[in-house]
Each structure stands twice: as structure tokens, then as C-alpha cells.
C-alpha atoms as a PDB file:
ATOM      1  CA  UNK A   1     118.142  69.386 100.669  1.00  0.00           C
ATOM      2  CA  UNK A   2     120.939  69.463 102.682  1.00  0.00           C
ATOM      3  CA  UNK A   3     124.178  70.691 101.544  1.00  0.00           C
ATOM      4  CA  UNK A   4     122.556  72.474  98.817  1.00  0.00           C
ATOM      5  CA  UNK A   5     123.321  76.729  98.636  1.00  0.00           C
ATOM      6  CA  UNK A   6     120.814  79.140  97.999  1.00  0.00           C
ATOM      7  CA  UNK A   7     120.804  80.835  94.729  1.00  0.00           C
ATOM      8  CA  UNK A   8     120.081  83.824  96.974  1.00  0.00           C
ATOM      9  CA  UNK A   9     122.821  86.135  97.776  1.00  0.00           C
ATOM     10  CA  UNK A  10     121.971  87.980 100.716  1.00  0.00           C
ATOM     11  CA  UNK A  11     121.964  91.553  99.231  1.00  0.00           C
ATOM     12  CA  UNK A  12     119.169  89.879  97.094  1.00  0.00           C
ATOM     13  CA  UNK A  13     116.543  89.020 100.669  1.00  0.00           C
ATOM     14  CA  UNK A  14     117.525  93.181 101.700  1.00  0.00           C
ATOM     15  CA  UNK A  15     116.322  94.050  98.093  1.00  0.00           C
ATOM     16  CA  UNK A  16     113.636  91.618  97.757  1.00  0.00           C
ATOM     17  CA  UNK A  17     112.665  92.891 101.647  1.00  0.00           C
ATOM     18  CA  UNK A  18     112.868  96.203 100.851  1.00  0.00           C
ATOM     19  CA  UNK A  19     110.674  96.077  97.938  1.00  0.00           C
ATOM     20  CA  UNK A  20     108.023  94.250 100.224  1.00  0.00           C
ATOM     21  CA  UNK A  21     108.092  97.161 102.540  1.00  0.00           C
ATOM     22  CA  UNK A  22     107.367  99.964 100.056  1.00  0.00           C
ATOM     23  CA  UNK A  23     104.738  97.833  98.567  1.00  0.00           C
ATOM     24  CA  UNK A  24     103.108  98.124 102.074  1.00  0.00           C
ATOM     25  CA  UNK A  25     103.826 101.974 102.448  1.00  0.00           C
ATOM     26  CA  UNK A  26     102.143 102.106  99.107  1.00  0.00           C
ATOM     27  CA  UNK A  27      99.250  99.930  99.745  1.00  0.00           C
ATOM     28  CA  UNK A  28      98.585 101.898 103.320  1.00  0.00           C
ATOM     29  CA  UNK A  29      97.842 105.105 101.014  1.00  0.00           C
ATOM     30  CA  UNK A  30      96.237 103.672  98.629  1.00  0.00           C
ATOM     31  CA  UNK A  31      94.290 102.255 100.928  1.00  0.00           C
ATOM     32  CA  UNK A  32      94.023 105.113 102.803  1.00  0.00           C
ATOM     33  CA  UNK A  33      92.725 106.742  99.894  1.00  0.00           C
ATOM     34  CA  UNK A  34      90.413 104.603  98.980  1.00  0.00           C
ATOM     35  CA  UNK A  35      88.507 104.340 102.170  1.00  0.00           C
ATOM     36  CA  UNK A  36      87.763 107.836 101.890  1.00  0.00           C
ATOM     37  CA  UNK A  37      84.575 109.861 100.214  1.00  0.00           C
ATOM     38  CA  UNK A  38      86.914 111.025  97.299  1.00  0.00           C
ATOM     39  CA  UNK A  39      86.290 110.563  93.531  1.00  0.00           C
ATOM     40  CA  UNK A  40      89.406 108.824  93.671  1.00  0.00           C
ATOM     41  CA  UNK A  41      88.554 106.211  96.204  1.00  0.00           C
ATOM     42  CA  UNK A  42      87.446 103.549  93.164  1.00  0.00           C
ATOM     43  CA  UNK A  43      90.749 104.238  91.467  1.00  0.00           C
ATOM     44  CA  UNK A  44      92.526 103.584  94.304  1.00  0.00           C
ATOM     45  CA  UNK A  45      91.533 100.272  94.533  1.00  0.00           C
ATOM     46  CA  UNK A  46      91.898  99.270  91.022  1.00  0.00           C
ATOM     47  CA  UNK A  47      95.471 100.830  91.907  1.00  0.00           C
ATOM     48  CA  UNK A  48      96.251  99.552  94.686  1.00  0.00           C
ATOM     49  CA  UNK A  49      95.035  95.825  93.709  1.00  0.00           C
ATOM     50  CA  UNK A  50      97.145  95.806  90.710  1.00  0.00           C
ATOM     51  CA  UNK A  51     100.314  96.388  92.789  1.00  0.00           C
ATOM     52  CA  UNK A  52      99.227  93.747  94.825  1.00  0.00           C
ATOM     53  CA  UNK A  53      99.092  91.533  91.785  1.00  0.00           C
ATOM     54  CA  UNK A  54     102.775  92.590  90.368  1.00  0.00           C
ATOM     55  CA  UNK A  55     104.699  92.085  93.931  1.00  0.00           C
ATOM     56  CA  UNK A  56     103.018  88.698  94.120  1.00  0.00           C
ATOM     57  CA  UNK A  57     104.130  87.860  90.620  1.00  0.00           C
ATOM     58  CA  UNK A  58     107.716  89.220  90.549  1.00  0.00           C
ATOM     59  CA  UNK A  59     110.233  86.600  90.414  1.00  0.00           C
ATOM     60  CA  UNK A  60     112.057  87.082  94.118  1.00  0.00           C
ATOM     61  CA  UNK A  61     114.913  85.506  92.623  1.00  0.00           C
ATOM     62  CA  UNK A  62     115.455  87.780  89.716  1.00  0.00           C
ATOM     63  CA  UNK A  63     116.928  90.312  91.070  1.00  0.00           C
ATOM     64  CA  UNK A  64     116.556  93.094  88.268  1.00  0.00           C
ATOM     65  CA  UNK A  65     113.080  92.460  88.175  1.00  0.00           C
ATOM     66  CA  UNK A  66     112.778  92.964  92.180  1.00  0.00           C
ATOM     67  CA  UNK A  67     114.589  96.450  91.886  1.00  0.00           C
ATOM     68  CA  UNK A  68     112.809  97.629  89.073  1.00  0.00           C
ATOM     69  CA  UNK A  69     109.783  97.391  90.783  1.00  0.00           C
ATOM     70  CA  UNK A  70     110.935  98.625  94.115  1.00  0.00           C
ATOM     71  CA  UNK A  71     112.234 101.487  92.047  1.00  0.00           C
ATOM     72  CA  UNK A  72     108.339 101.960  90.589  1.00  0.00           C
ATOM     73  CA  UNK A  73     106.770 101.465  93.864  1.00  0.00           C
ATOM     74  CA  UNK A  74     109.246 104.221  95.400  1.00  0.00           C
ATOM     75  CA  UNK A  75     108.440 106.349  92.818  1.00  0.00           C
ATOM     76  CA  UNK A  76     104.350 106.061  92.804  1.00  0.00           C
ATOM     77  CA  UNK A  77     104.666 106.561  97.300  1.00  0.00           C
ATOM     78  CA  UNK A  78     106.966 110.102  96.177  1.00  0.00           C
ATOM     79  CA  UNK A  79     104.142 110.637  93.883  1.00  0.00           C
ATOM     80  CA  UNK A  80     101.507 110.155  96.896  1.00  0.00           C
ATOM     81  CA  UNK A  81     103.084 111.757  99.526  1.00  0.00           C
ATOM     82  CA  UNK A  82     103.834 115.100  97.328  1.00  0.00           C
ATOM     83  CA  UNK A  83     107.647 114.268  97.691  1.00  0.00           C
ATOM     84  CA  UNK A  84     110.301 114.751  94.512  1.00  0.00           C
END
């Protein structure tokens, strides 16, 4: 509609587009994990599936929800890369 705003502030697209890149850092070693001969591999893409799922369903436009997970996501990629 023209002449209409956005109820997107433009710190909220950053967020919402940094959250989207994690969730592809993540998925990479997941995935990278689960293409492998580990005992893991299975889990992995149970794992890695299910944060699939949650980025598709968070609400771009709430923007506490968005950080929250980008704040979950950063901390499961520390947890997979052996980083505090």
C-alpha cells in the first residue's frame, strides 16, 4: 500500500538478519556433523531440523522473540565450535 510505514525499524531487519546468519553457521555444523560416520550423525539431524523449524516459525516482527533465539543459536555454534 502506498504511503503505508513499516512496522519494521531498521535495527529490527540487522537483528532479524543476523539471527538468519547464525542459523546458517549452525545448520553448516550440524550438518557437517551429521554427514559424518559418528554416533552423533542421527542427532544431528533431529537437531539441526528442529532449528530449522523454530527460525521459520519466529515472528520476524517480534523483536524479543528474534533476539532470544539469535541469542540460543549463538550459544549452541559456541557450544559446537568448543568456544566460551
Amino acid at each position: 500500500m502506498p504511503g503505508t510505514t513499516s512496522p519494521w525499524r531498521v535495527n529490527d531487519v540487522v537483528t532479524y538478519d543476523r539471527m538468519r546468519d547464525a542459523a546458517t553457521t549452525l545448520s553448516a555444523l550440524l550438518l557437517a556433523i551429521a554427514n559424518g560416520a559418528d554416533p552423533e550423525a542421527e542427532q544431528a539431524r533431529v537437531e539441526q531440523a528442529g532449528w530449522r523449524r523454530k527460525v521459520a516459525a519466529v515472528d520476524g516482527y517480534d523483536r524479543t522473540a528474534v533476539t532470544d533465539l539469535a541469542e540460543r543459536i549463538d550459544r549452541r555454534v559456541r557450544e559446537l565450535e568448543g568456544t566460551p
